[in-house]
Protein backbone atom coordinates (compact mmCIF):
# COMPACT_ATOMS: atom_id res chain seq x y z
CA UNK A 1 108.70 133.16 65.07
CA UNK A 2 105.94 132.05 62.83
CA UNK A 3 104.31 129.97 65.98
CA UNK A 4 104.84 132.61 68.53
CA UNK A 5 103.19 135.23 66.35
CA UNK A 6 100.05 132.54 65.38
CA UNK A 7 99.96 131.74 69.32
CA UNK A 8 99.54 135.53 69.94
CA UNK A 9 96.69 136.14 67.19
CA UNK A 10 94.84 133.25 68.37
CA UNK A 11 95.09 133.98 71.73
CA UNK A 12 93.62 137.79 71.12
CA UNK A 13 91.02 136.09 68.58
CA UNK A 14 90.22 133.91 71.76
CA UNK A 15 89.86 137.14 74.12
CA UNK A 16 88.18 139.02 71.74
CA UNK A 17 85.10 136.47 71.63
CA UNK A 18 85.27 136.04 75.52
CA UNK A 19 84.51 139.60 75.73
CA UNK A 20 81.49 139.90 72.98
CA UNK A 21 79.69 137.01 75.06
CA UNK A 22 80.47 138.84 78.30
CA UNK A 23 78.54 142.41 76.23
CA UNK A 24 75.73 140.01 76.06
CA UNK A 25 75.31 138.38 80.00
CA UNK A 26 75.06 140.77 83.19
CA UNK A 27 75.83 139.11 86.41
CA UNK A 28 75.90 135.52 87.03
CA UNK A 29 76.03 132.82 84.41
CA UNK A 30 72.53 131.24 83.85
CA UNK A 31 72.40 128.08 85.34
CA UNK A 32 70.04 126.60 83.33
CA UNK A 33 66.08 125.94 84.75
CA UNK A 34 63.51 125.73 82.23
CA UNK A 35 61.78 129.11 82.02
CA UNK A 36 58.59 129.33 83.64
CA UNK A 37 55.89 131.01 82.40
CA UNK A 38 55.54 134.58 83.99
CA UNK A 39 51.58 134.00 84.29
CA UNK A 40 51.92 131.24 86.47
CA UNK A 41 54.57 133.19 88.78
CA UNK A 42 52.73 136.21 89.27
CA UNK A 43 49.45 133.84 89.47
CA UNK A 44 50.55 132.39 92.47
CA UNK A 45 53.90 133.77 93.91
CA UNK A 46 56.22 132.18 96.34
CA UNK A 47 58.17 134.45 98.03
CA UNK A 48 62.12 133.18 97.83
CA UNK A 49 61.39 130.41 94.96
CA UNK A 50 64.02 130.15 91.99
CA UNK A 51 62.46 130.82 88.31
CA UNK A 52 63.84 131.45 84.81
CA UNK A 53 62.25 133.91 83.12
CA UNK A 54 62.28 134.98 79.41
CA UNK A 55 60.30 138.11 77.44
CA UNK A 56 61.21 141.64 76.60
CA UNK A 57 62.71 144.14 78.69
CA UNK A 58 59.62 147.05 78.57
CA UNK A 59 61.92 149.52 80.83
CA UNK A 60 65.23 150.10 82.22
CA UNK A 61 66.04 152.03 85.42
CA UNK A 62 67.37 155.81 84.06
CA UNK A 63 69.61 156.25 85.94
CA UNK A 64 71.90 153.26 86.88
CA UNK A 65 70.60 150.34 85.08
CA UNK A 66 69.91 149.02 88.29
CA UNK A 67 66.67 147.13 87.32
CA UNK A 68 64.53 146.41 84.46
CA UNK A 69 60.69 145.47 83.68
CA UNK A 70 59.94 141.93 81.86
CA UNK A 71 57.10 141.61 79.85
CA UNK A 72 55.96 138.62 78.10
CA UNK A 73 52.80 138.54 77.06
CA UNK A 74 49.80 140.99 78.27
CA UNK A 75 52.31 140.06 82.20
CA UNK A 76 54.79 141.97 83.73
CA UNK A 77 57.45 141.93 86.91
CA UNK A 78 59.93 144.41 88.15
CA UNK A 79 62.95 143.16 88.32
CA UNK A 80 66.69 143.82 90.28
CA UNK A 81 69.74 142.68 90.63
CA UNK A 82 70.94 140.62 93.29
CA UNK A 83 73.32 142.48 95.78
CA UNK A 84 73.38 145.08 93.50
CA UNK A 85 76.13 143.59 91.75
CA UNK A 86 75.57 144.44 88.43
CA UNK A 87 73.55 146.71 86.14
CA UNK A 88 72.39 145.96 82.61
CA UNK A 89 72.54 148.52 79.87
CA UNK A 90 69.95 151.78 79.76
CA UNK A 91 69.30 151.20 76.42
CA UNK A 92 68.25 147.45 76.74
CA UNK A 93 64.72 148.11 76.39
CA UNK A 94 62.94 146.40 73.62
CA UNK A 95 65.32 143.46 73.44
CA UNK A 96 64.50 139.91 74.39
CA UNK A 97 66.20 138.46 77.55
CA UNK A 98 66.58 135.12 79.55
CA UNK A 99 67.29 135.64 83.30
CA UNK A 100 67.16 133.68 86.51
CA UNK A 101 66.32 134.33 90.14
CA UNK A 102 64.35 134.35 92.73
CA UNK A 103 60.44 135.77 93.78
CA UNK A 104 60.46 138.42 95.90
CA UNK A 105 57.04 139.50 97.19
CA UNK A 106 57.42 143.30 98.27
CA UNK A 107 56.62 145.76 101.08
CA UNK A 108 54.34 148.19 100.12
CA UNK A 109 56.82 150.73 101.18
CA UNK A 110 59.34 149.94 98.27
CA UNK A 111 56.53 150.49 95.46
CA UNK A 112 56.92 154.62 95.81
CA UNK A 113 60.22 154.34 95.51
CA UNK A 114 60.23 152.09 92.36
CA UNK A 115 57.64 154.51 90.68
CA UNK A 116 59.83 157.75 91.11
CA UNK A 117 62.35 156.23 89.52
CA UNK A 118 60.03 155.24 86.08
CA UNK A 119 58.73 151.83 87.33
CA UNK A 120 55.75 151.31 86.28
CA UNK A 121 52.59 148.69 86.95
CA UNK A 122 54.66 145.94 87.67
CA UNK A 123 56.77 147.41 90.38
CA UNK A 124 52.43 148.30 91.78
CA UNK A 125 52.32 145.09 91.76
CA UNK A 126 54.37 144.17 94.83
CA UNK A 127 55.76 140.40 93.30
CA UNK A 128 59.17 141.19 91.87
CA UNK A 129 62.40 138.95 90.79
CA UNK A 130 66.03 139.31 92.08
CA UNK A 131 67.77 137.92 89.14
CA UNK A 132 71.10 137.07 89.89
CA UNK A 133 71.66 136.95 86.04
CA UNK A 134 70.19 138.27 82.79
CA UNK A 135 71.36 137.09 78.98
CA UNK A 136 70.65 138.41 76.01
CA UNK A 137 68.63 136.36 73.71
């Protein structure tokens, strides 16, 4: 009885830590490029190439949580989700984050949209990321 109750406790100690790393990753699981400096993607962007990213989320979509601004340094990109398939939290702003993705270098058509909705000069910009995953650091 002993065993089948320590099996149990272990097993829900086990879940329980699966599910505070999952709180802290949105989407896919990084797959581990070295981060590349956001300078030298905006400086010279190639439309479809992977990157890792890393900074501080500036601003969060209102609404859904459907994309988020990085900032690192005086830099910043919009950035969304891949397939819409996930969302990060609205309150994420402020907090440091590791993603990975790919460039995306935008229509001018999309940047109106992006500003209603709270983007700001990085979604001007027209270079973006669709990350198809975002950690917390």
């Amino acid at each position: 009885m002993r065993r089948v109750i320590f099996a149990v406790l272990a097993s829900l100690a086990a879940a329980s830590f699966a599910a505070a790393d999952s709180a802290s990753t949105f989407g896919k699981p990084l797959t581990g490029l070295a981060p590349t400096p956001l300078a030298d993607v905006l400086a010279k962007p190639t439309d479809g190439a992977s990157v890792c990213l890393e900074g501080t989320v500036s601003a969060v979509c209102r609404n859904k949580g459907c994309w988020l601004e990085l900032k690192q340094a005086e830099k910043s990109v919009h950035v969304t989700f891949e397939g819409y398939s996930f969302f990060v939290p609205k309150d994420l702003a402020g907090k440091s984050v590791r993603l990975e993705g790919k460039v995306k270098v935008a229509p001018p058509k999309d940047v109106e949209h992006l500003q209603k909705e709270g983007a700001g000069a990085a979604a001007a910009a027209q270079v973006s990321v669709v990350a198809s995953g975002v950690a917390l650091k």
